[in-house]
N, C-alpha and C. Protein backbone atom coordinates (compact mmCIF):
# COMPACT_ATOMS: atom_id res chain seq x y z
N UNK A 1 0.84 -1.19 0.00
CA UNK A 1 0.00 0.00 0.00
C UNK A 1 0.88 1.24 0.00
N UNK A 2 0.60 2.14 -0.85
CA UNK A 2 1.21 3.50 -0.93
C UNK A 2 1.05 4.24 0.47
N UNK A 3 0.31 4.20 0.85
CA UNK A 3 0.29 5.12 2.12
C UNK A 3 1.43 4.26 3.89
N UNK A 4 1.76 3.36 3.52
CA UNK A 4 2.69 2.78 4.83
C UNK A 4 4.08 3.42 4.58
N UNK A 5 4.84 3.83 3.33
CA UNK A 5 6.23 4.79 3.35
C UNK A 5 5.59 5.84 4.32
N UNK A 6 4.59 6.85 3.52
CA UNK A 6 4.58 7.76 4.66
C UNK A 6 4.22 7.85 5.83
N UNK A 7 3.36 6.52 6.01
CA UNK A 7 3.26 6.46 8.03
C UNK A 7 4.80 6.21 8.21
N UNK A 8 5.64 5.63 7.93
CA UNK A 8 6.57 5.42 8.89
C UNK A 8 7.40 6.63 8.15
N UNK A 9 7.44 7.72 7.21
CA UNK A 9 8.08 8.81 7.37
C UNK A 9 7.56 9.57 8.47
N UNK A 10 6.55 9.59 8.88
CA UNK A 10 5.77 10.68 9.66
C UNK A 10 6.24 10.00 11.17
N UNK A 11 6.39 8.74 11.29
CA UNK A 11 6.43 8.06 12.58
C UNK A 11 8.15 8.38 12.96
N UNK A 12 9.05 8.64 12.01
CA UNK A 12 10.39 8.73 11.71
C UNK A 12 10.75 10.21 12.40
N UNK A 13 9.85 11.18 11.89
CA UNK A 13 9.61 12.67 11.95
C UNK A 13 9.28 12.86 13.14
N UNK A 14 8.44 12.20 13.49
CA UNK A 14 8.01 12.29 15.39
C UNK A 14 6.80 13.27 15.24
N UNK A 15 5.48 13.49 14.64
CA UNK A 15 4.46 14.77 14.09
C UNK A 15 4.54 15.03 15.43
N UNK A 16 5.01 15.71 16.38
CA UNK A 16 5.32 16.42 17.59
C UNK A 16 5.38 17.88 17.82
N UNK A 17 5.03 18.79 18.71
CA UNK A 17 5.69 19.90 18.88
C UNK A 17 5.08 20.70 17.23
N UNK A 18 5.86 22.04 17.67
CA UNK A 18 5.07 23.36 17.06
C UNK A 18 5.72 23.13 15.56
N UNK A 19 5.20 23.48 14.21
CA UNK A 19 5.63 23.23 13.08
C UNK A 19 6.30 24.89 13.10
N UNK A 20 7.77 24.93 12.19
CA UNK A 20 8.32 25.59 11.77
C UNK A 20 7.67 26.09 10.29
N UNK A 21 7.80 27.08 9.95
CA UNK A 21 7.23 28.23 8.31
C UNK A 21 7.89 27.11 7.65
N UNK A 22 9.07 26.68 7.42
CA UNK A 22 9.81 25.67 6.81
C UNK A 22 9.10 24.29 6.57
N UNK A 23 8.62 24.25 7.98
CA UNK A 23 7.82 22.57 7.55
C UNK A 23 6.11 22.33 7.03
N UNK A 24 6.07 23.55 6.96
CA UNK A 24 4.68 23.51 6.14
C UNK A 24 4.22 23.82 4.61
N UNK A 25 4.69 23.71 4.11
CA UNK A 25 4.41 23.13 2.77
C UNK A 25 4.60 21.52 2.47
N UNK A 26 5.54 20.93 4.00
CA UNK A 26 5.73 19.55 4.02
C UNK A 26 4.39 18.77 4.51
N UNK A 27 3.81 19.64 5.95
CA UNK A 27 3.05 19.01 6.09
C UNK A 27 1.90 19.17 5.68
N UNK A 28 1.51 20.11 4.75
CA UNK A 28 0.39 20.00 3.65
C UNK A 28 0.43 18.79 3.22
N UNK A 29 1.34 18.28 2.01
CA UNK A 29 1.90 17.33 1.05
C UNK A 29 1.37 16.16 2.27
N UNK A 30 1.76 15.91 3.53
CA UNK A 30 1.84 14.38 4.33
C UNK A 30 0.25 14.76 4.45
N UNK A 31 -0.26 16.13 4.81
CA UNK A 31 -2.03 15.89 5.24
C UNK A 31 -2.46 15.41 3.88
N UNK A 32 -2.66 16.41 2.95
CA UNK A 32 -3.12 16.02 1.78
C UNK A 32 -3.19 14.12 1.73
N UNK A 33 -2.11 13.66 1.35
CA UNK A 33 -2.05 12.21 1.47
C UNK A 33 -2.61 10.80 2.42
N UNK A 34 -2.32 11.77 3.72
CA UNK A 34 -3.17 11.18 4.92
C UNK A 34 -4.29 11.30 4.84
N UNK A 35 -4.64 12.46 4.07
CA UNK A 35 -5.86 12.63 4.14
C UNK A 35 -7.31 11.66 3.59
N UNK A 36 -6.20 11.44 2.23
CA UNK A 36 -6.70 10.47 0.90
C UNK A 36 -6.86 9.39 1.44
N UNK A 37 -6.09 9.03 2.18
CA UNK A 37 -5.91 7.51 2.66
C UNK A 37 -6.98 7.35 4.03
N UNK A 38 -7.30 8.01 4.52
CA UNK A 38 -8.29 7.88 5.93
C UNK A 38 -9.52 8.40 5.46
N UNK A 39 -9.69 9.17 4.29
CA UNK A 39 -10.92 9.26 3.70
C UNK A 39 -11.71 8.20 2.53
N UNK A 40 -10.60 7.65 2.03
CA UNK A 40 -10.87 6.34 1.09
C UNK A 40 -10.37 5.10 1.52
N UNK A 41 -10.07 5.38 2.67
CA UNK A 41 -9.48 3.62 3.18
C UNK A 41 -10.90 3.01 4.00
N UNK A 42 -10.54 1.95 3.73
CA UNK A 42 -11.88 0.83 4.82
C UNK A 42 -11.98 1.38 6.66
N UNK A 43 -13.18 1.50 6.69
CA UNK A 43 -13.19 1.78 8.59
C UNK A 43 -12.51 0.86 9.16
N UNK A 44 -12.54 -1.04 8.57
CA UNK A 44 -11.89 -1.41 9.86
C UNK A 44 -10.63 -1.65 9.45
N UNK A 45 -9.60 -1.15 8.52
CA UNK A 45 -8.50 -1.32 8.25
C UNK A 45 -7.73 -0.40 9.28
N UNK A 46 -6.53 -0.90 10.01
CA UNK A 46 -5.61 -0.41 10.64
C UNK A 46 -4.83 0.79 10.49
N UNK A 47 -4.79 0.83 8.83
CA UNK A 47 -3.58 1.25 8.10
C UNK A 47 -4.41 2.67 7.72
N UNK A 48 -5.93 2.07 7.79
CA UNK A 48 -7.08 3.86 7.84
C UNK A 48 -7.06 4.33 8.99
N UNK A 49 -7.14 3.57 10.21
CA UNK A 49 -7.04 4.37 11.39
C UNK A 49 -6.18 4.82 11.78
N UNK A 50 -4.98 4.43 11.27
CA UNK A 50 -3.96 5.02 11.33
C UNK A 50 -3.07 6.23 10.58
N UNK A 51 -3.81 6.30 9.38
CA UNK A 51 -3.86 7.44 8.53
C UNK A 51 -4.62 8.53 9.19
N UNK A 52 -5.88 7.88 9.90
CA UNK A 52 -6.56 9.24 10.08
C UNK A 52 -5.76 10.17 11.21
N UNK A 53 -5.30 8.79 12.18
CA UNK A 53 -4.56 9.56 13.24
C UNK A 53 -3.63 10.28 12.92
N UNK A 54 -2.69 10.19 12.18
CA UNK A 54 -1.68 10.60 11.69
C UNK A 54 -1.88 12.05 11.37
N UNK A 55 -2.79 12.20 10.13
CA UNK A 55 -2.97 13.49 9.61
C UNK A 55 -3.88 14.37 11.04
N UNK A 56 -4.65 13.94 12.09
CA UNK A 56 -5.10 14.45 12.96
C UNK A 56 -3.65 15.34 13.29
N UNK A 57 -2.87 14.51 14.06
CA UNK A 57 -1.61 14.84 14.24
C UNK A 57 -1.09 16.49 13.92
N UNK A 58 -1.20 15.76 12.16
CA UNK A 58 -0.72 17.09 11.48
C UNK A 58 -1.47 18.35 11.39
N UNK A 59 -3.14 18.15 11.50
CA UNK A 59 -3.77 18.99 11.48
C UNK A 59 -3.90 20.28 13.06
N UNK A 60 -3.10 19.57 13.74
CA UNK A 60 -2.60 19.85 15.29
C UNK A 60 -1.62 20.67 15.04
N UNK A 61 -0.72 20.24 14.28
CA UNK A 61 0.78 20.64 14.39
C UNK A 61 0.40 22.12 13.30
N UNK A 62 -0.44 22.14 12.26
CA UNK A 62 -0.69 22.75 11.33
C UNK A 62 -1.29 24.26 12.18
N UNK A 63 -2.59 23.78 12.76
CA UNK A 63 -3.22 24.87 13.42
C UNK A 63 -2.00 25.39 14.78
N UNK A 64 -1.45 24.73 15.51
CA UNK A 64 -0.44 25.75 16.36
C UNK A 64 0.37 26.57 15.61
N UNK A 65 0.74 25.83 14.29
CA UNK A 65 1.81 26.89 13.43
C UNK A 65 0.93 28.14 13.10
N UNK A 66 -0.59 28.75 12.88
CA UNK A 66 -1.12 29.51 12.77
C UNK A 66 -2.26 29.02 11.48
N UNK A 67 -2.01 27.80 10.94
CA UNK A 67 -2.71 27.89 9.85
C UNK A 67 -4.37 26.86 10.03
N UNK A 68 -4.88 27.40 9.26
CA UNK A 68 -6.70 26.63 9.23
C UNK A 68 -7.10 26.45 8.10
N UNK A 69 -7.64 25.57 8.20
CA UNK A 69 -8.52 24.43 7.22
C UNK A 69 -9.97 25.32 6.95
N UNK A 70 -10.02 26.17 5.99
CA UNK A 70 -11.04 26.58 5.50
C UNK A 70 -11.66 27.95 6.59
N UNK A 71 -12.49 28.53 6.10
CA UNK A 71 -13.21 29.95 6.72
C UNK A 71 -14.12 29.44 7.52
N UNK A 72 -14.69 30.22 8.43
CA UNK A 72 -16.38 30.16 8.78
C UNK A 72 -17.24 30.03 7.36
N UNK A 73 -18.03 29.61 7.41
CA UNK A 73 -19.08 29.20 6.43
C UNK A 73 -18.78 28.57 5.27
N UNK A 74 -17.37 28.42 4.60
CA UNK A 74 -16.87 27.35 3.49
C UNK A 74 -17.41 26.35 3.83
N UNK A 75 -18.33 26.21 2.47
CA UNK A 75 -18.58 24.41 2.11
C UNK A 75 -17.36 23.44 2.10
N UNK A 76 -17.65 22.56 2.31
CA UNK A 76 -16.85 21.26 2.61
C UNK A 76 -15.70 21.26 1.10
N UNK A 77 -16.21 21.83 0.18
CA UNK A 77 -15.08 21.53 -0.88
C UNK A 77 -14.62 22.70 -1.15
N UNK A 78 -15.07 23.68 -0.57
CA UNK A 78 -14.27 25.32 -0.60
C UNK A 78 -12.98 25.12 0.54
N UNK A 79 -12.93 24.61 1.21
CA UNK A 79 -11.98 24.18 2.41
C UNK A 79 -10.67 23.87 1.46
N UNK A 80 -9.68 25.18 2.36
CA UNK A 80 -8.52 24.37 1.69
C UNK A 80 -7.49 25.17 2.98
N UNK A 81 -6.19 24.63 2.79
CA UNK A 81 -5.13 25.17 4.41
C UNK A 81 -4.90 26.26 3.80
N UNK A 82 -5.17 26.92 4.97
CA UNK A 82 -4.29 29.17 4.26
C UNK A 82 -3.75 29.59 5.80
N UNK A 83 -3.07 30.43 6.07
CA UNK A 83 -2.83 31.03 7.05
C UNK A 83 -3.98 31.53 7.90
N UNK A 84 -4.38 31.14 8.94
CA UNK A 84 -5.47 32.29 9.45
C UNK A 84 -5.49 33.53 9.66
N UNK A 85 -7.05 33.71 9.48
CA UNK A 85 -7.04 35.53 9.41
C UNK A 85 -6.65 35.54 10.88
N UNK A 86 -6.01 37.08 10.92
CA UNK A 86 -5.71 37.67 11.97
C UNK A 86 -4.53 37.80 12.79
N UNK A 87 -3.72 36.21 12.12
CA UNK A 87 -2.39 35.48 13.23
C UNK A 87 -1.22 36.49 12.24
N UNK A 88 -1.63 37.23 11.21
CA UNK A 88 -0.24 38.11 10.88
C UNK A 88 0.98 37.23 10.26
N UNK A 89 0.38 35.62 9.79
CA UNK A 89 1.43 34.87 9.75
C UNK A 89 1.00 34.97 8.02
């Protein structure tokens, strides 16, 4: 399966602690992918629950760096990662 290199890059990486300006365009690229994989993988597959966790992870590490997943009121496919308003980042 394509998606087990990047669990164990991400598991390698340690998704820990505050993301650097530097590591986010990286962890777009690992959510994006995690993303694919915990949204189209089987519920009782391991390798989905473990994708989902993963990109949770990143979506953690993403929002302390300053950035958010879509506006107030964006539809579900208007959603995309931008800096949030207000953080000056």
């Amino acid at each position: 399966m394509a998606v087990r290199p990047l669990l164990l890059a991400a598991l390698l990486l340690g998704f820990g602690g505050i993301a650097q300006a530097a590591d986010v365009p990286h962890l777009l690229r690992d959510w994006t992918a995690l993303n694919g994989a915990c949204r189209g993988g089987r519920g009782d597959d391991p390798a989905t629950l473990a994708a989902c966790d993963r990109r949770d992870a990143i979506d953690r590490r993403l929002a302390a760096a300053g950035w958010c997943y879509g506006r107030p009121g964006d539809a579900g496919y208007q959603r995309v990662w931008r800096p949030c308003a207000g953080t000056g980042r």
